[in-house]
Each structure stands twice: as structure tokens, then as C-alpha cells.
C-alpha atoms as a PDB file:
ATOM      1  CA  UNK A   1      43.661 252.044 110.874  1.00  0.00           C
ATOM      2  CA  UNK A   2      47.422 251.459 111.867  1.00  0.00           C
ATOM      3  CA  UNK A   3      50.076 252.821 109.025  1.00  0.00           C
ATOM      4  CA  UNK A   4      51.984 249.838 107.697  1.00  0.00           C
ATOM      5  CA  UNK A   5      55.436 250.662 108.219  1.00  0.00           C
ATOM      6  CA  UNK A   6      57.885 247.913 106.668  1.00  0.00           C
ATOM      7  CA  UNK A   7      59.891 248.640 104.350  1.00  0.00           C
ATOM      8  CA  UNK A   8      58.749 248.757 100.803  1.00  0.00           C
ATOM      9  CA  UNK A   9      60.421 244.932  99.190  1.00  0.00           C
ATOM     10  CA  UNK A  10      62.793 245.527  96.524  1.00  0.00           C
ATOM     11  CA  UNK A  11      61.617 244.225  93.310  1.00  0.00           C
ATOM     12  CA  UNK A  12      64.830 241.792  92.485  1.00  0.00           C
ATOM     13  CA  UNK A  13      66.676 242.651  89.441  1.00  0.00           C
ATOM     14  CA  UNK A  14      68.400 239.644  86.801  1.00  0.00           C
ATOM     15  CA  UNK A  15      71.733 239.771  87.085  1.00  0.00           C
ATOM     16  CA  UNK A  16      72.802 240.678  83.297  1.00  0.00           C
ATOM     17  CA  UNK A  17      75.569 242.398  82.120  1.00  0.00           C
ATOM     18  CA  UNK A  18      74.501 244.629  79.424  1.00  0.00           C
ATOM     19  CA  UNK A  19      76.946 246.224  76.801  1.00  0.00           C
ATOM     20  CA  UNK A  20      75.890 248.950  74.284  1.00  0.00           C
ATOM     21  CA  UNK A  21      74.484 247.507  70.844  1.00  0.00           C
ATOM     22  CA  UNK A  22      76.819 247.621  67.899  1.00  0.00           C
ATOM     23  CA  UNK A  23      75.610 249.482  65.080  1.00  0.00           C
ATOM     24  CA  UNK A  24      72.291 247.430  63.869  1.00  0.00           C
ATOM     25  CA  UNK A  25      72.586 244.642  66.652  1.00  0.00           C
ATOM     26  CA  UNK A  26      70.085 244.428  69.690  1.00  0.00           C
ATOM     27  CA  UNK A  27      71.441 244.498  73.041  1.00  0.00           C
ATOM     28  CA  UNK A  28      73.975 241.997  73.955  1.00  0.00           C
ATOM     29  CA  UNK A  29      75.726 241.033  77.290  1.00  0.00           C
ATOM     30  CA  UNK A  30      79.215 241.281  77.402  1.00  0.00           C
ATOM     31  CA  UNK A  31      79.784 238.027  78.506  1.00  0.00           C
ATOM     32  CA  UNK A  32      77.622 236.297  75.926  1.00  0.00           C
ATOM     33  CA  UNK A  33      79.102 238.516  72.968  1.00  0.00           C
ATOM     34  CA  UNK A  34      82.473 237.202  74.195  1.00  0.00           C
ATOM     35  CA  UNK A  35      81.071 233.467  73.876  1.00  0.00           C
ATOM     36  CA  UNK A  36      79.791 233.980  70.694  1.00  0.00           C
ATOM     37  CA  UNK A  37      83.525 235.513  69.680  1.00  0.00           C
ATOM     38  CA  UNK A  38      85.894 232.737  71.177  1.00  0.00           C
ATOM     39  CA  UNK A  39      83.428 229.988  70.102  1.00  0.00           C
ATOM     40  CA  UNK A  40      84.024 230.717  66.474  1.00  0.00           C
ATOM     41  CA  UNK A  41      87.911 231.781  67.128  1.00  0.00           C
ATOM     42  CA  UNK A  42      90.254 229.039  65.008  1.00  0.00           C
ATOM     43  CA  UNK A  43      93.540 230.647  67.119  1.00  0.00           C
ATOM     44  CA  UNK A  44      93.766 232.642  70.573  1.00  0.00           C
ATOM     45  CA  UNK A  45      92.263 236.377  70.585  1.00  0.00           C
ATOM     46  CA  UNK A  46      93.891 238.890  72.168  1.00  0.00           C
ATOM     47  CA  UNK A  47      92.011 240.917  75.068  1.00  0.00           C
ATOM     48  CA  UNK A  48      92.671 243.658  73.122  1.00  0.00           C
ATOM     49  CA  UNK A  49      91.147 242.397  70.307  1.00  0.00           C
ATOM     50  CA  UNK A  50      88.317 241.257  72.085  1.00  0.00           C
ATOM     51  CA  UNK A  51      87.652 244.806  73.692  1.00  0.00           C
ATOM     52  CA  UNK A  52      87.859 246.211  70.037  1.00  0.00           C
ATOM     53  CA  UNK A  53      84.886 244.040  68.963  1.00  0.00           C
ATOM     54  CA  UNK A  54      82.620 244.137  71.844  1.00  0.00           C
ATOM     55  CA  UNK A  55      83.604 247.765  72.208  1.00  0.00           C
ATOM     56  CA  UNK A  56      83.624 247.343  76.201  1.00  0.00           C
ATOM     57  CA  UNK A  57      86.958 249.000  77.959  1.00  0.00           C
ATOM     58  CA  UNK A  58      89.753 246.496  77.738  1.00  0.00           C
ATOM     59  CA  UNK A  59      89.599 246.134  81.847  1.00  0.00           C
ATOM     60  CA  UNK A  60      85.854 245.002  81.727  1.00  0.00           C
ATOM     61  CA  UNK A  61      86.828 242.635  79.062  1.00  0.00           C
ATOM     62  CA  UNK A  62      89.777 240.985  80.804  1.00  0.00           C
ATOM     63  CA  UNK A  63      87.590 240.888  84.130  1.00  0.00           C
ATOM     64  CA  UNK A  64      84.967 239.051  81.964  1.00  0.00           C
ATOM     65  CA  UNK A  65      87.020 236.046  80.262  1.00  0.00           C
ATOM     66  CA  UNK A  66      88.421 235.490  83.388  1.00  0.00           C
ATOM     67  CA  UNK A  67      85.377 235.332  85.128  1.00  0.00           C
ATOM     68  CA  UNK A  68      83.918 232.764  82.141  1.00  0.00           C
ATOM     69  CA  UNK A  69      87.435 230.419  82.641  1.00  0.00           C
ATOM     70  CA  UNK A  70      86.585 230.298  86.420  1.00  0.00           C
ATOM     71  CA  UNK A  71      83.014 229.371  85.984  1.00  0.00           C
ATOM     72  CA  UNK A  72      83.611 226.984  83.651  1.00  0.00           C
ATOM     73  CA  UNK A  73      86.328 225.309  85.262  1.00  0.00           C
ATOM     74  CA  UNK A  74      83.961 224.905  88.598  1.00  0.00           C
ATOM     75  CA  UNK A  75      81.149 223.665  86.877  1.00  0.00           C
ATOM     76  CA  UNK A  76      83.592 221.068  85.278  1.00  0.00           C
ATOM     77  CA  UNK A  77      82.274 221.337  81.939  1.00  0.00           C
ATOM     78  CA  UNK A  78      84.136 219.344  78.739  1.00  0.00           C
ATOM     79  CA  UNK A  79      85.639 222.063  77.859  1.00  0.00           C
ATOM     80  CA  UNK A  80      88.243 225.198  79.158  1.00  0.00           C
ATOM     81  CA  UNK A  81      88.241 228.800  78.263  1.00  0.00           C
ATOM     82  CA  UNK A  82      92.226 229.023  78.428  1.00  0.00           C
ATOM     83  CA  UNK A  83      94.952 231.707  77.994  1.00  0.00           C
ATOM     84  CA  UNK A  84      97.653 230.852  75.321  1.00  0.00           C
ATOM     85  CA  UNK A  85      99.870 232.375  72.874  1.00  0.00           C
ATOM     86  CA  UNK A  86      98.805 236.145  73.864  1.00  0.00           C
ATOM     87  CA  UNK A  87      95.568 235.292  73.856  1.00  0.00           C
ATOM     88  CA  UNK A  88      92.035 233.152  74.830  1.00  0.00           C
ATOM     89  CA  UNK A  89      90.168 230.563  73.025  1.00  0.00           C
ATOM     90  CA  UNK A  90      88.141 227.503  73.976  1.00  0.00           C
ATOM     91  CA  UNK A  91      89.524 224.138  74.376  1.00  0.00           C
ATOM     92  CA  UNK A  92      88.510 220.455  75.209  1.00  0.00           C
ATOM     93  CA  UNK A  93      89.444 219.453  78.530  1.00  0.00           C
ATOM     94  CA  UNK A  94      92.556 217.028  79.171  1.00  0.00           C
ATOM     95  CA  UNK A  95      90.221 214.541  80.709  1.00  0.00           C
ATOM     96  CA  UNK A  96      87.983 214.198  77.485  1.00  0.00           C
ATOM     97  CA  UNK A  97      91.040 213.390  75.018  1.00  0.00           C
ATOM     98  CA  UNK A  98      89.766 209.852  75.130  1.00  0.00           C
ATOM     99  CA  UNK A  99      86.342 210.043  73.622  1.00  0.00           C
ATOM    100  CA  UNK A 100      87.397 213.123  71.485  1.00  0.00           C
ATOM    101  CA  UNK A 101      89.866 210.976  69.227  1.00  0.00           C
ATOM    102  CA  UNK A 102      87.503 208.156  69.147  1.00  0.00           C
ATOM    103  CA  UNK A 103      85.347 210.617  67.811  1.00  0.00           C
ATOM    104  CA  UNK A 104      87.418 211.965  65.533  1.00  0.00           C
ATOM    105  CA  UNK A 105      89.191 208.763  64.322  1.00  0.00           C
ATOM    106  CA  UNK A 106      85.490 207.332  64.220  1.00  0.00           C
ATOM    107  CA  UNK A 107      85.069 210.473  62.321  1.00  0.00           C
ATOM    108  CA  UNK A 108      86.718 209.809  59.489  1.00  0.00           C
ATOM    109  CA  UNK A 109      85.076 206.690  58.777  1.00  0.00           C
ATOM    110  CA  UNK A 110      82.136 208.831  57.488  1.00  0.00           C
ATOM    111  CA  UNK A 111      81.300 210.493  54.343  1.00  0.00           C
ATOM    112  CA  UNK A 112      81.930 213.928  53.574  1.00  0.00           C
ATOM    113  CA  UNK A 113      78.886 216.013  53.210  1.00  0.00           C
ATOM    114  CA  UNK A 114      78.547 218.039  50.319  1.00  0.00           C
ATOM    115  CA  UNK A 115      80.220 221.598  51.857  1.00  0.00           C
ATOM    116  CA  UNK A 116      83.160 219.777  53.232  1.00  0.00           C
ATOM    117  CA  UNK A 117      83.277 218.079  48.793  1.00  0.00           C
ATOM    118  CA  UNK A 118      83.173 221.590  48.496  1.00  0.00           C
ATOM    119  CA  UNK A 119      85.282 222.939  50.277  1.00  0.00           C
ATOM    120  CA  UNK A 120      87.801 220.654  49.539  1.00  0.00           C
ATOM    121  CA  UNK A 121      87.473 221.182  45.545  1.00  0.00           C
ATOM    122  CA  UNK A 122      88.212 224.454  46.182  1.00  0.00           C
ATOM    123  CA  UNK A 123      91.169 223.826  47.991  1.00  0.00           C
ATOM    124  CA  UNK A 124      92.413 221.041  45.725  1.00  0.00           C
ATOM    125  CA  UNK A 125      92.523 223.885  42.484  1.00  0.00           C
ATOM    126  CA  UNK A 126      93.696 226.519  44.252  1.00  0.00           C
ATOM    127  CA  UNK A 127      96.101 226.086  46.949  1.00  0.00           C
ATOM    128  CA  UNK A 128      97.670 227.138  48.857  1.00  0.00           C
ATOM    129  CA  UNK A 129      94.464 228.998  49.735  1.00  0.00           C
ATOM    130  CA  UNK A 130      93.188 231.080  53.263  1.00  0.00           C
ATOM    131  CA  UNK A 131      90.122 229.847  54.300  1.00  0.00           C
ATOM    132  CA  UNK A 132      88.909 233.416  53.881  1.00  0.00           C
ATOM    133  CA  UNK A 133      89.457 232.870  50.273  1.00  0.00           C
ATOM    134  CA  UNK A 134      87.827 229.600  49.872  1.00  0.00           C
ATOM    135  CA  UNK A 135      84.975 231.094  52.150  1.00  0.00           C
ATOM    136  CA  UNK A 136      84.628 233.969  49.109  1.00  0.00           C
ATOM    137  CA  UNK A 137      84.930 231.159  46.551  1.00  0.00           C
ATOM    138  CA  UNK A 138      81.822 229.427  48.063  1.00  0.00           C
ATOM    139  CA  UNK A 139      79.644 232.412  49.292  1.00  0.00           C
ATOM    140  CA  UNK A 140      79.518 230.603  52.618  1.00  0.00           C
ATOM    141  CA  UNK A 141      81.937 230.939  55.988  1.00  0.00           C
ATOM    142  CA  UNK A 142      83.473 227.456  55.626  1.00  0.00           C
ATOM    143  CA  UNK A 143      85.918 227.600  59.378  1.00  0.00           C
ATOM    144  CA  UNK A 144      84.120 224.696  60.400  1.00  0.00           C
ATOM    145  CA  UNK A 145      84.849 222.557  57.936  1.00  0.00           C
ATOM    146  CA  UNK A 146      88.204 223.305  57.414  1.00  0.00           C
ATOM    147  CA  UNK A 147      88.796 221.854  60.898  1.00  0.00           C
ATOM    148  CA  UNK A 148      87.168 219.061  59.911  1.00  0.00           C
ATOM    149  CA  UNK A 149      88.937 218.369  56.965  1.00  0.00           C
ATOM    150  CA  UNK A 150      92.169 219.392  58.862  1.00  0.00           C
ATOM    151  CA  UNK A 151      91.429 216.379  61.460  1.00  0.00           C
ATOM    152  CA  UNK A 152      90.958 213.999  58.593  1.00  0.00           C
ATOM    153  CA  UNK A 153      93.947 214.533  57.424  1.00  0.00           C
ATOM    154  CA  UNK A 154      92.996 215.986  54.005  1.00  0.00           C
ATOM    155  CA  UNK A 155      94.163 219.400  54.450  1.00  0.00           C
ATOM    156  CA  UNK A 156      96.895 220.216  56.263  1.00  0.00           C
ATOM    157  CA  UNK A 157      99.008 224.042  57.285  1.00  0.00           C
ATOM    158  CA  UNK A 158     101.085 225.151  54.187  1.00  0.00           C
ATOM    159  CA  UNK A 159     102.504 228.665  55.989  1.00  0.00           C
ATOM    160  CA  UNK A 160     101.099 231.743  55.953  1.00  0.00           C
ATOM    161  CA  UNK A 161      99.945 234.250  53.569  1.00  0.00           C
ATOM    162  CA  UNK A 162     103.018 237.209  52.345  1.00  0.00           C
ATOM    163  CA  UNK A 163     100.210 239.888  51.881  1.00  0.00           C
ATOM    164  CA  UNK A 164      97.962 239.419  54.172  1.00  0.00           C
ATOM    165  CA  UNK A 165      99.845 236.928  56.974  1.00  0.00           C
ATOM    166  CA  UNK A 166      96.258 234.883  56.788  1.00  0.00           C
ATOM    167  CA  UNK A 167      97.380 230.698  57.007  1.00  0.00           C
ATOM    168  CA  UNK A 168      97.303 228.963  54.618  1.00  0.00           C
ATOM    169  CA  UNK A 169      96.186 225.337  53.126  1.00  0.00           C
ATOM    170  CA  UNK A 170      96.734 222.751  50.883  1.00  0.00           C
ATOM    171  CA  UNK A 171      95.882 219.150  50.261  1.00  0.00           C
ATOM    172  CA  UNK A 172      97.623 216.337  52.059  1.00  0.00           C
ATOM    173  CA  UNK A 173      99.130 213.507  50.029  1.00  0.00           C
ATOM    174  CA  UNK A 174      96.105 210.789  52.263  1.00  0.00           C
ATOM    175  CA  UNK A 175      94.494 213.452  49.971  1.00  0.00           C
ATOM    176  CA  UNK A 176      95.528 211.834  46.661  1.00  0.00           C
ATOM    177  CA  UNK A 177      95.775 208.519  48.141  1.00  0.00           C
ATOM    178  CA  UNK A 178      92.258 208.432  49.032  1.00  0.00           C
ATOM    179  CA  UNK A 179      91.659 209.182  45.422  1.00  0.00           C
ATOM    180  CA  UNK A 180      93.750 206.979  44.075  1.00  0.00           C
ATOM    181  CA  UNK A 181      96.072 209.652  42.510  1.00  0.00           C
ATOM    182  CA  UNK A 182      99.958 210.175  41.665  1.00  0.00           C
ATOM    183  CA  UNK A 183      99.792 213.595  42.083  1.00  0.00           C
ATOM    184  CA  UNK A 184      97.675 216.669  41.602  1.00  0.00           C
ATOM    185  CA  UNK A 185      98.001 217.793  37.866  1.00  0.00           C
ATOM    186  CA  UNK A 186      95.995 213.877  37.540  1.00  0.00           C
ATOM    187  CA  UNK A 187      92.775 215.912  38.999  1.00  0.00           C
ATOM    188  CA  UNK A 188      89.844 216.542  35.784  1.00  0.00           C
ATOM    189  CA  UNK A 189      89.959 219.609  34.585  1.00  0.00           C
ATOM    190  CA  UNK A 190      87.424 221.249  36.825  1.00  0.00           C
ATOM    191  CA  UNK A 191      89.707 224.240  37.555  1.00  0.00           C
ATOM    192  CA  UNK A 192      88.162 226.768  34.681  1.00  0.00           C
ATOM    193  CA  UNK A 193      84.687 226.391  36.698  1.00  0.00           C
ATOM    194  CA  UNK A 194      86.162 227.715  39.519  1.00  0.00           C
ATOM    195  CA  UNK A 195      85.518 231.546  40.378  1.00  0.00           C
ATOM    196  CA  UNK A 196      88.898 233.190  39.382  1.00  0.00           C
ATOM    197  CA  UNK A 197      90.693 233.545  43.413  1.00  0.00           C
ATOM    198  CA  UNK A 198      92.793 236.829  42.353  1.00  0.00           C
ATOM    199  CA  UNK A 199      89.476 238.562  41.044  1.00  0.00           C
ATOM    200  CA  UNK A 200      87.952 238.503  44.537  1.00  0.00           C
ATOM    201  CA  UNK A 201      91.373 238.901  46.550  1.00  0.00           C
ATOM    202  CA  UNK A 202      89.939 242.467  48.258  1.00  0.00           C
ATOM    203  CA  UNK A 203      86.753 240.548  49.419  1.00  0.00           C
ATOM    204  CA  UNK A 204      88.257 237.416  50.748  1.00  0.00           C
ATOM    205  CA  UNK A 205      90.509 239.618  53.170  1.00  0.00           C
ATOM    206  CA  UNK A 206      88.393 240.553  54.907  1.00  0.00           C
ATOM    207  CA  UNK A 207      87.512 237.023  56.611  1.00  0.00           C
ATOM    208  CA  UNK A 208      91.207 235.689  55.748  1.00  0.00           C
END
């Protein structure tokens, strides 16, 4: 019987790039824990920043989101992975502007569900408010609708924070005209039924 002599075939490997688990989390790939990062990022994150919360050397990390903006940009997806203001964060691509304002124009056309009601109670008896702060108020990470309520012209930027530097908002004056009001001290007396803000200052910071 003749010895086979070819070369042993070697078993293919996936092409993953594993990072070590954070305390309590299951193995996650760098690039995919960067996703998950910049896909709930309201303003650019540093790479610094980034490197700090995937705990991956800051190198690796800026080799990674640059790697992500190239792919993306090939595969000519509606949205860009771009660098701005010292740092990255996803954005809608130029050529999609069109059918993003219809959508958000169509947008506000709809009814508010019952977070964004909410969310905007919260705001409207105790701004100027962080969303962290509003997020303690309700128990519930409220980012997403703040952007919403931001594009409907609602809630709008009222500066930033002294203590903390965290943004923060206030209601518009399409606010009280939608509700038919002359200004804010009009709105019932809902305010006492409200958690007390100040009481749960050192929690909120930490997601201002």
C-alpha cells in the first residue's frame, strides 16, 4: 500500500476579531463592540474613548473604525461611519437627505407614543434637563426619543450643564403652540408627581 503523501488540508478558520470579555460580558469582536458603541453615540467619540471602553490598545481601535468607514463606504450603504469634531459617529449619507426629511417631516404628522408623552412631561416640568436626568426620572434610557422629539421640533438645545458639562434641553415654543398655550406656568399642576430631579442628581450622571 503506497503512503499518501499530500499535505494534510488546513481546516479554514472564520475570520473574527476577538477582544477579551469585559467583566460579566461574553466574548465580543472588536469591531462589533465598536458598532454597538457609535450606533448609540448622540455626538462623535473619541478613539481614545473608544479604546477605554472596548479595552483594546488605542492603535487596534483606530485601525478598526477606519477599517468599518472603508467598508461601509464600498458597499455604499445609507449611511457613513465619519470622523468629526475629534471624534467618530455614524451618519446618513448625503445622497439619502431626500427621503430622510420626507421621513422626518412625514414624521411629525404622527402621534407620539406613550415614552416620547413621557419623555416630554418630564422635560416640560423640569427643564432645562440632561437626558441622563430625564432617563433617571423614567427608569428607562430615553436617547432615542429625545432625537425624535428634537426633529419635531418640541425640544430643542438649551446649553450645557455647569456641573457636569452634560447638554441640556428644554421645550420649544411649537411646544406650547401645539398645546394651545401662552406660556409654561399655563401647564396643570402635574409637577409634584414628578420624582424630585435634585434627589437623584448622583444617579443621573452617570448617563448625563
Amino acid at each position: 500500500m503506497s503512503e499518501d503523501t499530500r499535505a494534510p488540508v488546513p481546516n479554514p478558520q472564520p475570520e473574527i476579531d476577538p477582544r477579551p470579555a469585559l467583566d460579566g460580558e461574553t466574548e465580543v469582536p472588536l469591531r462589533a463592540a465598536l458598532e454597538a458603541v457609535l450606533l448609540v453615540a448622540d455626538e462623535p467619540v473619541s478613539e481614545t474613548l473608544l479604546a477605554q471602553l472596548v479595552e483594546e490598545p488605542p492603535g487596534a481601535v483606530a485601525a478598526a473604525v477606519r477599517e468599518l468607514a472603508a467598508e461601509y463606504a464600498a458597499q455604499g450603504r445609507g449611511f457613513e461611519l465619519r470622523q468629526a469634531a475629534g471624534g467618530w459617529r455614524f451618519y446618513t449619507a448625503p445622497r439619502c437627505a431626500a427621503v430622510v426629511e420626507r421621513y422626518v417631516r412625514d414624521g411629525q404628522q404622527a402621534r407620539l407614543t406613550q415614552a416620547a408623552l413621557e419623555t416630554l412631561a418630564v422635560v416640560a416640568y423640569r427643564q432645562p434637563v440632561s437626558r441622563g436626568r430625564v432617563s433617571a426620572v423614567r427608569g428607562v434610557n430615553c436617547d432615542g426619543v429625545m432625537r425624535t422629539l428634537v426633529a419635531r421640533g418640541l425640544v430643542e438645545e438649551a446649553g450645557a450643564d455647569p456641573a457636569g458639562g452634560a447638554t441640556l434641553y428644554r421645550t420649544t415654543s411649537y411646544f406650547l403652540e401645539r398645546l394651545g398655550l401662552q406660556s409654561l406656568e399655563e401647564l396643570p399642576p402635574l409637577a409634584p408627581y414628578l420624582p424630585d430631579v435634585e434627589s437623584i442628581a448622583v444617579e443621573g450622571s452617570g448617563t448625563s
